[in-house]
PDB file of N, CA and C in Angstrom:
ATOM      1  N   UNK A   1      -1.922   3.696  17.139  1.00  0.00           N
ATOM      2  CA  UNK A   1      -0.951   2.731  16.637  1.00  0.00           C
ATOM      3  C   UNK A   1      -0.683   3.024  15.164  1.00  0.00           C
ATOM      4  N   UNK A   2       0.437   3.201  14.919  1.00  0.00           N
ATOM      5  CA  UNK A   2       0.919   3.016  12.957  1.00  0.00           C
ATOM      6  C   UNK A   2       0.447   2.431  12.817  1.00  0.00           C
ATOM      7  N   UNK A   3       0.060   2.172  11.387  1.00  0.00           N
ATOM      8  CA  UNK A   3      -0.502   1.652  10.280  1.00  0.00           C
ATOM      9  C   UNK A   3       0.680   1.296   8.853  1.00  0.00           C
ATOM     10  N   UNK A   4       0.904   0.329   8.627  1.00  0.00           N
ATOM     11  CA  UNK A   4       1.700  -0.078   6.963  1.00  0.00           C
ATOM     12  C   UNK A   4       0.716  -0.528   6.331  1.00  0.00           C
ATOM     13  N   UNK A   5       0.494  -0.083   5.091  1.00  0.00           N
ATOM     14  CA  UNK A   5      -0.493  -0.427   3.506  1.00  0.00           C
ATOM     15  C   UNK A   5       0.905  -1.278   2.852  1.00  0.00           C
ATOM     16  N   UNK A   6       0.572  -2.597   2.944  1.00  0.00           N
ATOM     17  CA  UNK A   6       1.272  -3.803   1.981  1.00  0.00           C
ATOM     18  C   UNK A   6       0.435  -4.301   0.529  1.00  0.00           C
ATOM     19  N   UNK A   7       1.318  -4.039  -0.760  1.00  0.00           N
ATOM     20  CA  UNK A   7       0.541  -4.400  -2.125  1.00  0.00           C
ATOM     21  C   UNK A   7       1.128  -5.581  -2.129  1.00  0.00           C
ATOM     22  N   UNK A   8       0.273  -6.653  -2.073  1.00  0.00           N
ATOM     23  CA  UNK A   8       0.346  -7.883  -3.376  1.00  0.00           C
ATOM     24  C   UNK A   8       0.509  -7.516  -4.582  1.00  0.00           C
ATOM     25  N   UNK A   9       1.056  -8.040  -5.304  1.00  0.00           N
ATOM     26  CA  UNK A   9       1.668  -8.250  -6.420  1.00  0.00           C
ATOM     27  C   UNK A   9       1.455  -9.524  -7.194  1.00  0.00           C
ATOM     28  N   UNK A  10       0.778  -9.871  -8.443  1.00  0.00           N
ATOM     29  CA  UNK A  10       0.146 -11.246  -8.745  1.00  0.00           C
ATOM     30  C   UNK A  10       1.832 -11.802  -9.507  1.00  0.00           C
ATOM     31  N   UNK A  11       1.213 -13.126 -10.280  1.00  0.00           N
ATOM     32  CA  UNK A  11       2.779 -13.245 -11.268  1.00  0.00           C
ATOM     33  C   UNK A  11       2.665 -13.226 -12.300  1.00  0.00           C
ATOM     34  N   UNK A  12       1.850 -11.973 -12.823  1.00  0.00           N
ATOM     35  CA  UNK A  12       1.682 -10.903 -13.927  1.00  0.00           C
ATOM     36  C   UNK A  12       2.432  -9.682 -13.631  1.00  0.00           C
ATOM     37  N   UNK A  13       2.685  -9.498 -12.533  1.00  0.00           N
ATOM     38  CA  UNK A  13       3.507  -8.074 -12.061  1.00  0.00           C
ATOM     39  C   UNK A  13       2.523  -7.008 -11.813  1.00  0.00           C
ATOM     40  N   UNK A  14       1.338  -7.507 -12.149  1.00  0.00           N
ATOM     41  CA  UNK A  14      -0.260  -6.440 -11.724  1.00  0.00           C
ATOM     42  C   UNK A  14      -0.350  -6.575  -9.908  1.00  0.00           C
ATOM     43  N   UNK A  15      -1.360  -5.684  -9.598  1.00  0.00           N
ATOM     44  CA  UNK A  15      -1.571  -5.234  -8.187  1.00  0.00           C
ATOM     45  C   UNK A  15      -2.517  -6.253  -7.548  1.00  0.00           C
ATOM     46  N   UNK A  16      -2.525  -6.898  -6.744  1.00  0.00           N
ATOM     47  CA  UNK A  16      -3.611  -7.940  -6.546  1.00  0.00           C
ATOM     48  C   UNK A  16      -4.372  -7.475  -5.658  1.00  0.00           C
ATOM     49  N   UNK A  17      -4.103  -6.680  -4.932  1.00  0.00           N
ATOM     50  CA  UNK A  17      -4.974  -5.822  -4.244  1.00  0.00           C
ATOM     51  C   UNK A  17      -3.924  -5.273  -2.286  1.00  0.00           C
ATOM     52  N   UNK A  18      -4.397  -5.198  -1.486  1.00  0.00           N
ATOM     53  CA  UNK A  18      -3.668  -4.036  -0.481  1.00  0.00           C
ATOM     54  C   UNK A  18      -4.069  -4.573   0.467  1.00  0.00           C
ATOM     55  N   UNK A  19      -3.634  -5.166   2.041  1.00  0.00           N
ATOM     56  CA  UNK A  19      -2.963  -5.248   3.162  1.00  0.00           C
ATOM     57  C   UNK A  19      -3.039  -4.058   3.963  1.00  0.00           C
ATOM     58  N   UNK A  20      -3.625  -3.448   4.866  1.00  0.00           N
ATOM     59  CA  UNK A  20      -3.689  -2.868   6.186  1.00  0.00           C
ATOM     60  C   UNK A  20      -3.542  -3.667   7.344  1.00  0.00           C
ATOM     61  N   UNK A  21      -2.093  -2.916   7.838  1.00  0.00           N
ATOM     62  CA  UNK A  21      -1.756  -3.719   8.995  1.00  0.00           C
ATOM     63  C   UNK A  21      -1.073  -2.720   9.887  1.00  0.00           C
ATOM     64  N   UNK A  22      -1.050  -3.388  11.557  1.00  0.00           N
ATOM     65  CA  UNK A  22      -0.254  -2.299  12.199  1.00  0.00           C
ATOM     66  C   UNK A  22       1.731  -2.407  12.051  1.00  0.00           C
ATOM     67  N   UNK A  23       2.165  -1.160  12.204  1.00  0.00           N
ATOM     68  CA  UNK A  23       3.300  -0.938  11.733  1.00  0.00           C
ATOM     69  C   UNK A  23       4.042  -2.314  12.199  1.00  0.00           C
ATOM     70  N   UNK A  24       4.221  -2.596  13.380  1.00  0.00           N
ATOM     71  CA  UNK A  24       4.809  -3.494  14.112  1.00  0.00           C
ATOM     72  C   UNK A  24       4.355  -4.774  13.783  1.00  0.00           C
ATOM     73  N   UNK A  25       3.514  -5.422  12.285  1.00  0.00           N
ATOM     74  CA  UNK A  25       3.425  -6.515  12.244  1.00  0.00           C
ATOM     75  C   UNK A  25       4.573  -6.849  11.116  1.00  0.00           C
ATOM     76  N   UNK A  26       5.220  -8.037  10.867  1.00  0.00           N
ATOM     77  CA  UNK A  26       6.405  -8.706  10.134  1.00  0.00           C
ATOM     78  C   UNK A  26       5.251  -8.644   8.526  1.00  0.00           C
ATOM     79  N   UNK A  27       6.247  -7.985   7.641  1.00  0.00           N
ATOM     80  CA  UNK A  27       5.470  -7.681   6.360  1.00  0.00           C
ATOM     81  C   UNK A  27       4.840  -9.149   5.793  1.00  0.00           C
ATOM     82  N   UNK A  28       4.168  -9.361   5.080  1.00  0.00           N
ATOM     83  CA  UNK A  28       4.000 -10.805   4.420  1.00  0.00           C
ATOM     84  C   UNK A  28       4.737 -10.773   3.056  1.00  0.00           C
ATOM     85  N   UNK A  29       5.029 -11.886   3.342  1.00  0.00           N
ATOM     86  CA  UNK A  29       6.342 -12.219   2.063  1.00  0.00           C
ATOM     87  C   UNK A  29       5.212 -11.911   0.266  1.00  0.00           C
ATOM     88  N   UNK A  30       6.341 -11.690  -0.077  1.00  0.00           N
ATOM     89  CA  UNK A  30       5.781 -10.865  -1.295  1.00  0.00           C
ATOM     90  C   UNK A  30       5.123  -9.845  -1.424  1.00  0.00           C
ATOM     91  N   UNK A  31       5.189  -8.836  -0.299  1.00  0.00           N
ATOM     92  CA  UNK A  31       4.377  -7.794  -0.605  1.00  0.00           C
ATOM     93  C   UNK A  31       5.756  -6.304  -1.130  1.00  0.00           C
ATOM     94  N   UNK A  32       5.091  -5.499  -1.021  1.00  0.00           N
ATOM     95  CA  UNK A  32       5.665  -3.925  -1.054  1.00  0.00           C
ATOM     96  C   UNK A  32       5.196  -3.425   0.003  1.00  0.00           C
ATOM     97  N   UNK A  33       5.960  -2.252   0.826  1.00  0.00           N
ATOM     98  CA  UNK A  33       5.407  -1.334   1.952  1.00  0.00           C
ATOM     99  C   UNK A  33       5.246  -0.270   0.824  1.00  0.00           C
ATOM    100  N   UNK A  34       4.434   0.370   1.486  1.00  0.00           N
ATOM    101  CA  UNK A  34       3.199   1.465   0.223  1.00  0.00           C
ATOM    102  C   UNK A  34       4.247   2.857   1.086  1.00  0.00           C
ATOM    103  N   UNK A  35       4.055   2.518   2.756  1.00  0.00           N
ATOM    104  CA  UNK A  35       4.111   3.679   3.423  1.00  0.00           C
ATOM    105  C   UNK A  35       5.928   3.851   3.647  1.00  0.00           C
ATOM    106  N   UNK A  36       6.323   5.062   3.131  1.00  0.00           N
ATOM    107  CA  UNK A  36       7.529   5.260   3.713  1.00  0.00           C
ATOM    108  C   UNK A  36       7.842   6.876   4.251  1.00  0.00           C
ATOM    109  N   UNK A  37       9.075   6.669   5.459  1.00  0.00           N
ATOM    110  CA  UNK A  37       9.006   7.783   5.865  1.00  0.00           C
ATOM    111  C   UNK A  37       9.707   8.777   4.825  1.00  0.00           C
ATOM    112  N   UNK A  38       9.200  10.308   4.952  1.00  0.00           N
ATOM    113  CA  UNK A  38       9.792  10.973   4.178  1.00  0.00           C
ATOM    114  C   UNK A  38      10.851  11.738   4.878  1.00  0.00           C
ATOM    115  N   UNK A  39      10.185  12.680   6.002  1.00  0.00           N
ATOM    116  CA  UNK A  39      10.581  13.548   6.919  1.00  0.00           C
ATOM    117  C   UNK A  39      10.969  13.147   8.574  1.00  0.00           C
ATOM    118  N   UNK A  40      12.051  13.021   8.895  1.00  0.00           N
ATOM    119  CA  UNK A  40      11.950  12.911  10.204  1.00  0.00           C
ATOM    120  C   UNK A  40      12.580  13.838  11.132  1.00  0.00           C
ATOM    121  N   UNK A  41      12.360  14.358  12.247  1.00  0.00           N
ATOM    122  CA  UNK A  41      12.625  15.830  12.709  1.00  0.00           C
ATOM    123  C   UNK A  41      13.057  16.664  11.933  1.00  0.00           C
ATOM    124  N   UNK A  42      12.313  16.980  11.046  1.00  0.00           N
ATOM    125  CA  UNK A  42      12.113  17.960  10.191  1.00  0.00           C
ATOM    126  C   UNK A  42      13.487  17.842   9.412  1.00  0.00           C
ATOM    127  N   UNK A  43      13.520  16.983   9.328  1.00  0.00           N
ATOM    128  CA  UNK A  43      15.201  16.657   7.997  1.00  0.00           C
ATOM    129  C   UNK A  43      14.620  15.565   7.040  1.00  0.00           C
ATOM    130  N   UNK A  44      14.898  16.079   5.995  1.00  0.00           N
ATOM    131  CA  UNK A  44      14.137  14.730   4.958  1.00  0.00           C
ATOM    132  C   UNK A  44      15.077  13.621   5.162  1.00  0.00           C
ATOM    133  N   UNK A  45      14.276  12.168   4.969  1.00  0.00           N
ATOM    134  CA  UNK A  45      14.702  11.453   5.335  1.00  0.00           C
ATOM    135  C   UNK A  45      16.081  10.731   4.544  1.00  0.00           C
ATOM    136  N   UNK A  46      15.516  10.583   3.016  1.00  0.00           N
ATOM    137  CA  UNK A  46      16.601  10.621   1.686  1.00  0.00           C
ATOM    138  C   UNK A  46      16.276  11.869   1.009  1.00  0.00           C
ATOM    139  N   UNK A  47      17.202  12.366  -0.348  1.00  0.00           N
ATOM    140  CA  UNK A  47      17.331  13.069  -1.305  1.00  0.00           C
ATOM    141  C   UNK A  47      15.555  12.838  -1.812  1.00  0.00           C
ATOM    142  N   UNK A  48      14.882  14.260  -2.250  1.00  0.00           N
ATOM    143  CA  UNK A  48      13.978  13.765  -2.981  1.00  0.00           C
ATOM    144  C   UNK A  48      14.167  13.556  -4.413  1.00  0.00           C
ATOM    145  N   UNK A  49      13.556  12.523  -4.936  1.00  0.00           N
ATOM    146  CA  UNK A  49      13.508  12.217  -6.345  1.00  0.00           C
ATOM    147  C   UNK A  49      13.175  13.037  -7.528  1.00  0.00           C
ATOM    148  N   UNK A  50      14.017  12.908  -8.606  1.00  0.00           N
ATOM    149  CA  UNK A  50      14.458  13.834  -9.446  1.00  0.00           C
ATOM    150  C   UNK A  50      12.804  13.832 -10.451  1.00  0.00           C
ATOM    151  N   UNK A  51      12.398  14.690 -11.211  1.00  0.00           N
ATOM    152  CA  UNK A  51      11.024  14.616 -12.112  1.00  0.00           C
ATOM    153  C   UNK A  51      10.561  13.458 -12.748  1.00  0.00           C
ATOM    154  N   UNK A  52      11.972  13.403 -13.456  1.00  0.00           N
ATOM    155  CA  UNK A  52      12.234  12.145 -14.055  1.00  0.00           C
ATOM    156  C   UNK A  52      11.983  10.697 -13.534  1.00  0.00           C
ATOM    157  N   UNK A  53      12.404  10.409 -12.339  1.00  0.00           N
ATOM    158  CA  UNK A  53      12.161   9.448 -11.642  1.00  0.00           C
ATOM    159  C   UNK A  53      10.748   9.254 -10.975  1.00  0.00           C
ATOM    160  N   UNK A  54       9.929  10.253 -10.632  1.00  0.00           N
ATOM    161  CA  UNK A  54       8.729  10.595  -9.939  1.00  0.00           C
ATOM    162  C   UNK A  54       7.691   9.898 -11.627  1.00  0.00           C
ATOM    163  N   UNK A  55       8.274  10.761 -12.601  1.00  0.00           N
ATOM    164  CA  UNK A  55       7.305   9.955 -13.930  1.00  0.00           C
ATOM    165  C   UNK A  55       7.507   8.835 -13.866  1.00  0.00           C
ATOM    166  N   UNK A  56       8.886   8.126 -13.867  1.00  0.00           N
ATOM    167  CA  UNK A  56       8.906   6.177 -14.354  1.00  0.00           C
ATOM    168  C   UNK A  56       8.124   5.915 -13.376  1.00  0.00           C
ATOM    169  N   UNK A  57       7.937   6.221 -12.098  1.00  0.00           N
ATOM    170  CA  UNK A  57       7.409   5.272 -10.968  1.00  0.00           C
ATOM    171  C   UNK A  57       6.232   5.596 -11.239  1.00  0.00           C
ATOM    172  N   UNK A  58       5.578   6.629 -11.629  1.00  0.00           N
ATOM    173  CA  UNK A  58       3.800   6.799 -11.888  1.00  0.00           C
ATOM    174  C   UNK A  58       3.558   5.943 -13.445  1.00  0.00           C
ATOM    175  N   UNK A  59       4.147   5.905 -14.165  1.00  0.00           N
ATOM    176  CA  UNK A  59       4.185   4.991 -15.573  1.00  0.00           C
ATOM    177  C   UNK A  59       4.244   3.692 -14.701  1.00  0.00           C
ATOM    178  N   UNK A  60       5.183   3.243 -14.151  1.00  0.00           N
ATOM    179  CA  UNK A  60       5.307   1.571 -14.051  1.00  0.00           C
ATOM    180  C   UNK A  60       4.119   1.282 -13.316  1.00  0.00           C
ATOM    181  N   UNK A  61       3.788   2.296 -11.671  1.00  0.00           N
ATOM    182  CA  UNK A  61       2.690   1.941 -10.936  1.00  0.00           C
ATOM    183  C   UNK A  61       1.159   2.296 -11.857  1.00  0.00           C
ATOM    184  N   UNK A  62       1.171   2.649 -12.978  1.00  0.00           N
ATOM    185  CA  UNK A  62      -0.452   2.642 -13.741  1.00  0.00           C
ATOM    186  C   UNK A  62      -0.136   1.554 -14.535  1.00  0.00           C
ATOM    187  N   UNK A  63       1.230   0.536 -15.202  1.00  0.00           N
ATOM    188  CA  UNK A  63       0.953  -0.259 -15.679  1.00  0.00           C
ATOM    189  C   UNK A  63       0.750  -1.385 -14.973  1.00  0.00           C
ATOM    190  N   UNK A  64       1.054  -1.541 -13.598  1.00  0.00           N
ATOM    191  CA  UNK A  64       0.984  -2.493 -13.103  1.00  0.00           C
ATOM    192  C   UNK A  64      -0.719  -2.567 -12.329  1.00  0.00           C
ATOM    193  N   UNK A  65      -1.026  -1.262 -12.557  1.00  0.00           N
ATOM    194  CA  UNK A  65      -2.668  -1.524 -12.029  1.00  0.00           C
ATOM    195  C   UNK A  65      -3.886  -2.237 -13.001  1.00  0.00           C
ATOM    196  N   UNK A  66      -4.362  -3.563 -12.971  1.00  0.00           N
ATOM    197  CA  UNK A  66      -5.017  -3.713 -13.993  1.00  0.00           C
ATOM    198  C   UNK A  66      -6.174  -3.080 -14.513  1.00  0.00           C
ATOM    199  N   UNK A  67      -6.397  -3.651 -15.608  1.00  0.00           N
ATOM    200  CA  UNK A  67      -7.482  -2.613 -16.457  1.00  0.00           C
ATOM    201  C   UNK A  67      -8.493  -2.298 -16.261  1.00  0.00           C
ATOM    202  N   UNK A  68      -9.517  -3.122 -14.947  1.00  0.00           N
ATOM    203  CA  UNK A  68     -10.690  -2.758 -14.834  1.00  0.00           C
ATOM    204  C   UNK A  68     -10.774  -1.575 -13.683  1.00  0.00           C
ATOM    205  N   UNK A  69      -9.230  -1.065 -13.090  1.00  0.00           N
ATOM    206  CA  UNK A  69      -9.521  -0.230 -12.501  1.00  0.00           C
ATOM    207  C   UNK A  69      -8.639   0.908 -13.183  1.00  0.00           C
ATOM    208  N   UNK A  70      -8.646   1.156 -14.528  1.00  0.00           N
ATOM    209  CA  UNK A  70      -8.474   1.824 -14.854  1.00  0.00           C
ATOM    210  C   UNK A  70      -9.554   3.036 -16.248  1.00  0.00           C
ATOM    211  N   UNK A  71     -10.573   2.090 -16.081  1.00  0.00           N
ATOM    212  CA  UNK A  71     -11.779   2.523 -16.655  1.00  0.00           C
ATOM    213  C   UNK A  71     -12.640   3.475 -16.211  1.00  0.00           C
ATOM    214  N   UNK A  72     -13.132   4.625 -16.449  1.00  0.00           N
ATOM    215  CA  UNK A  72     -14.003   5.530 -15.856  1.00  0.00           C
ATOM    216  C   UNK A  72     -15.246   4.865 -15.367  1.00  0.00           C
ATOM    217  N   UNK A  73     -15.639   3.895 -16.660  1.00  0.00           N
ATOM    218  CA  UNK A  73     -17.369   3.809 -16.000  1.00  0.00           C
ATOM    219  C   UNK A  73     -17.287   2.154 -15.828  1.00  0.00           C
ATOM    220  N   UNK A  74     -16.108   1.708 -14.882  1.00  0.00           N
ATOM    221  CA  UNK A  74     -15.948   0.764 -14.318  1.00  0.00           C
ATOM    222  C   UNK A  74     -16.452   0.259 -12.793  1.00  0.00           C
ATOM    223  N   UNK A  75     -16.880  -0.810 -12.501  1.00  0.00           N
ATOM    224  CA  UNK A  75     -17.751  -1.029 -11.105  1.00  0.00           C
ATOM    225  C   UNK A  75     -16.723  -1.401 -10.331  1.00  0.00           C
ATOM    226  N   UNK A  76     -15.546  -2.100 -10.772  1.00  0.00           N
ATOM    227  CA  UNK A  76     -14.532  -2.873 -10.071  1.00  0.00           C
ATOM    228  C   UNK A  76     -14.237  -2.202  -8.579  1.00  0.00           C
ATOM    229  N   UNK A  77     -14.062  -3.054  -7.655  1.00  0.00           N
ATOM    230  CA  UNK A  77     -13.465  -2.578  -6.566  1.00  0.00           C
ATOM    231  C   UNK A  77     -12.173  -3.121  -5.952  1.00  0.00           C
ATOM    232  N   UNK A  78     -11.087  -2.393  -6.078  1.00  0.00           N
ATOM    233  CA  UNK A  78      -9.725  -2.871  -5.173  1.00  0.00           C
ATOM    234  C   UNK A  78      -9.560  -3.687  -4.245  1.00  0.00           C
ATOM    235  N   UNK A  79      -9.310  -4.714  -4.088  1.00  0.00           N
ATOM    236  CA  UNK A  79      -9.635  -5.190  -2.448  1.00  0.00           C
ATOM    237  C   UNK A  79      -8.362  -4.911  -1.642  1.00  0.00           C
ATOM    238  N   UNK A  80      -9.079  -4.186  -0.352  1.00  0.00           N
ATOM    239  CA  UNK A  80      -8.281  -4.095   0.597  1.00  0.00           C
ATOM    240  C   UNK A  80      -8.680  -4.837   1.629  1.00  0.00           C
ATOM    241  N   UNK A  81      -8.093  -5.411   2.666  1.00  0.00           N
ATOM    242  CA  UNK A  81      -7.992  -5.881   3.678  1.00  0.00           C
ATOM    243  C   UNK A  81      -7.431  -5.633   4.398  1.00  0.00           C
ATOM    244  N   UNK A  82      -7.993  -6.137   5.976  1.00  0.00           N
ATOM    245  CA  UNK A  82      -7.168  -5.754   7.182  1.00  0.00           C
ATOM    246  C   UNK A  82      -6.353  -6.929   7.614  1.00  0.00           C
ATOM    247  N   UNK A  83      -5.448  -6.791   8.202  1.00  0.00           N
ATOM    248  CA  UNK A  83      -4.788  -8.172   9.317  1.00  0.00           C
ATOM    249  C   UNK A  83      -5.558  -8.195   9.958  1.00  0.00           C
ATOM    250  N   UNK A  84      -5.453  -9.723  10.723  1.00  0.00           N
ATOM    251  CA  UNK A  84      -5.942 -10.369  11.929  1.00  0.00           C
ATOM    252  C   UNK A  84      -5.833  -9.514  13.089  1.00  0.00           C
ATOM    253  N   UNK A  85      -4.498  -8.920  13.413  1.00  0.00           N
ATOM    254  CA  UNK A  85      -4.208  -8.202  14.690  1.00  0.00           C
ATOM    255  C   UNK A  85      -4.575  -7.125  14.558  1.00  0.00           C
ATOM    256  N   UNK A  86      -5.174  -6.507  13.396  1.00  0.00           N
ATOM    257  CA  UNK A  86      -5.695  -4.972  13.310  1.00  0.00           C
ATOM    258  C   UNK A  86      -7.114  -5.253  13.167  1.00  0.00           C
ATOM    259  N   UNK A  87      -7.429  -6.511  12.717  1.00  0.00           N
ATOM    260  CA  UNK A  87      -9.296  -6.697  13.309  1.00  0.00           C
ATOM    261  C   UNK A  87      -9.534  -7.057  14.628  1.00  0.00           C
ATOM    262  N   UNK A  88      -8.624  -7.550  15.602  1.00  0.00           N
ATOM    263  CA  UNK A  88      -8.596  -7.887  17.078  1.00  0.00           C
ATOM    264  C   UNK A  88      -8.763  -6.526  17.384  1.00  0.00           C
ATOM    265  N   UNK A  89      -7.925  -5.823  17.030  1.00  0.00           N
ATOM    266  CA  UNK A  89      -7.793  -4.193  17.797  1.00  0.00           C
ATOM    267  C   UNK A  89      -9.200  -4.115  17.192  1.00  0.00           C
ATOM    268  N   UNK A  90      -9.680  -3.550  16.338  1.00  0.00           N
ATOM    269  CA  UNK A  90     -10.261  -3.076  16.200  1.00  0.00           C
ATOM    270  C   UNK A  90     -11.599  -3.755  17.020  1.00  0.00           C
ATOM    271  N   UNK A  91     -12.125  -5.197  17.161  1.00  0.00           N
ATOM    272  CA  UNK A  91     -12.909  -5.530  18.150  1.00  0.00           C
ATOM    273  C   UNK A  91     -12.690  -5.226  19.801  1.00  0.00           C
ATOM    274  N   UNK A  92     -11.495  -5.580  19.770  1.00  0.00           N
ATOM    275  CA  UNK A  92     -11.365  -5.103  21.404  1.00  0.00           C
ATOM    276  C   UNK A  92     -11.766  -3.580  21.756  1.00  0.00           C
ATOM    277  N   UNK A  93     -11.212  -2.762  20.753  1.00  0.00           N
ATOM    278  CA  UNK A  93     -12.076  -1.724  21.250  1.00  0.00           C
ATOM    279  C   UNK A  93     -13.239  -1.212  21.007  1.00  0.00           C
ATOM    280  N   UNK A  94     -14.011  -2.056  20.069  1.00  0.00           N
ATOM    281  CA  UNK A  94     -15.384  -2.077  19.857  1.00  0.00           C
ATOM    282  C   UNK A  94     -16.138  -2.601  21.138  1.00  0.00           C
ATOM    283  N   UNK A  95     -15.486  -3.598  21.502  1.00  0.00           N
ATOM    284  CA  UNK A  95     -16.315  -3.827  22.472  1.00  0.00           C
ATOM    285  C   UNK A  95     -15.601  -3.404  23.737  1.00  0.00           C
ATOM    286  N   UNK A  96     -15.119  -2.461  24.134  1.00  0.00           N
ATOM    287  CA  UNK A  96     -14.780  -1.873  25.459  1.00  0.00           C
ATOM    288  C   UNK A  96     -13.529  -2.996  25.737  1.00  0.00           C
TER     289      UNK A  96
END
């Protein structure tokens, strides 16, 4: 089954942490889809992005990551989570 990675977003404009869910679940309001297609039968899907544009989006996405995970000898951990329907799957087939 696909998989979509959804970011929260706090109302600081920082990352609140990440959403694993299967493709086919309805996004939760306020998030971002992380995952997009690039390539599909071997035809890219849009134009790829110019250098220029590839830098603003790595500048805006490190300012929007907050600071304790941007520290080397930092303990912090990201939180990710799963959906409900991707921990069902994942029990149902844990347990046969």
């Amino acid at each position: 089954m696909a998989k979509q990675v959804h970011r929260r977003i706090d109302a600081r404009g920082r990352f609140a942490g990440d959403l694993v869910a299967r493709a086919d679940e309805p996004p939760p309001e306020g998030t971002e889809a992380l995952l997009v297609p690039v390539v599909r039968g071997g035809r890219l899907v849009e134009p790829l992005p110019t250098l220029e544009a590839v830098r603003d989006r790595c500048r805006a996405q490190l300012a929007a990551l907050p600071e304790e995970f941007k520290r080397l000898d930092s303990e912090a951990v990201y939180p990710v989570v799963y959906s409900d329907v991707l921990e069902a799957d994942a029990e149902r087939i844990m347990n046969g």
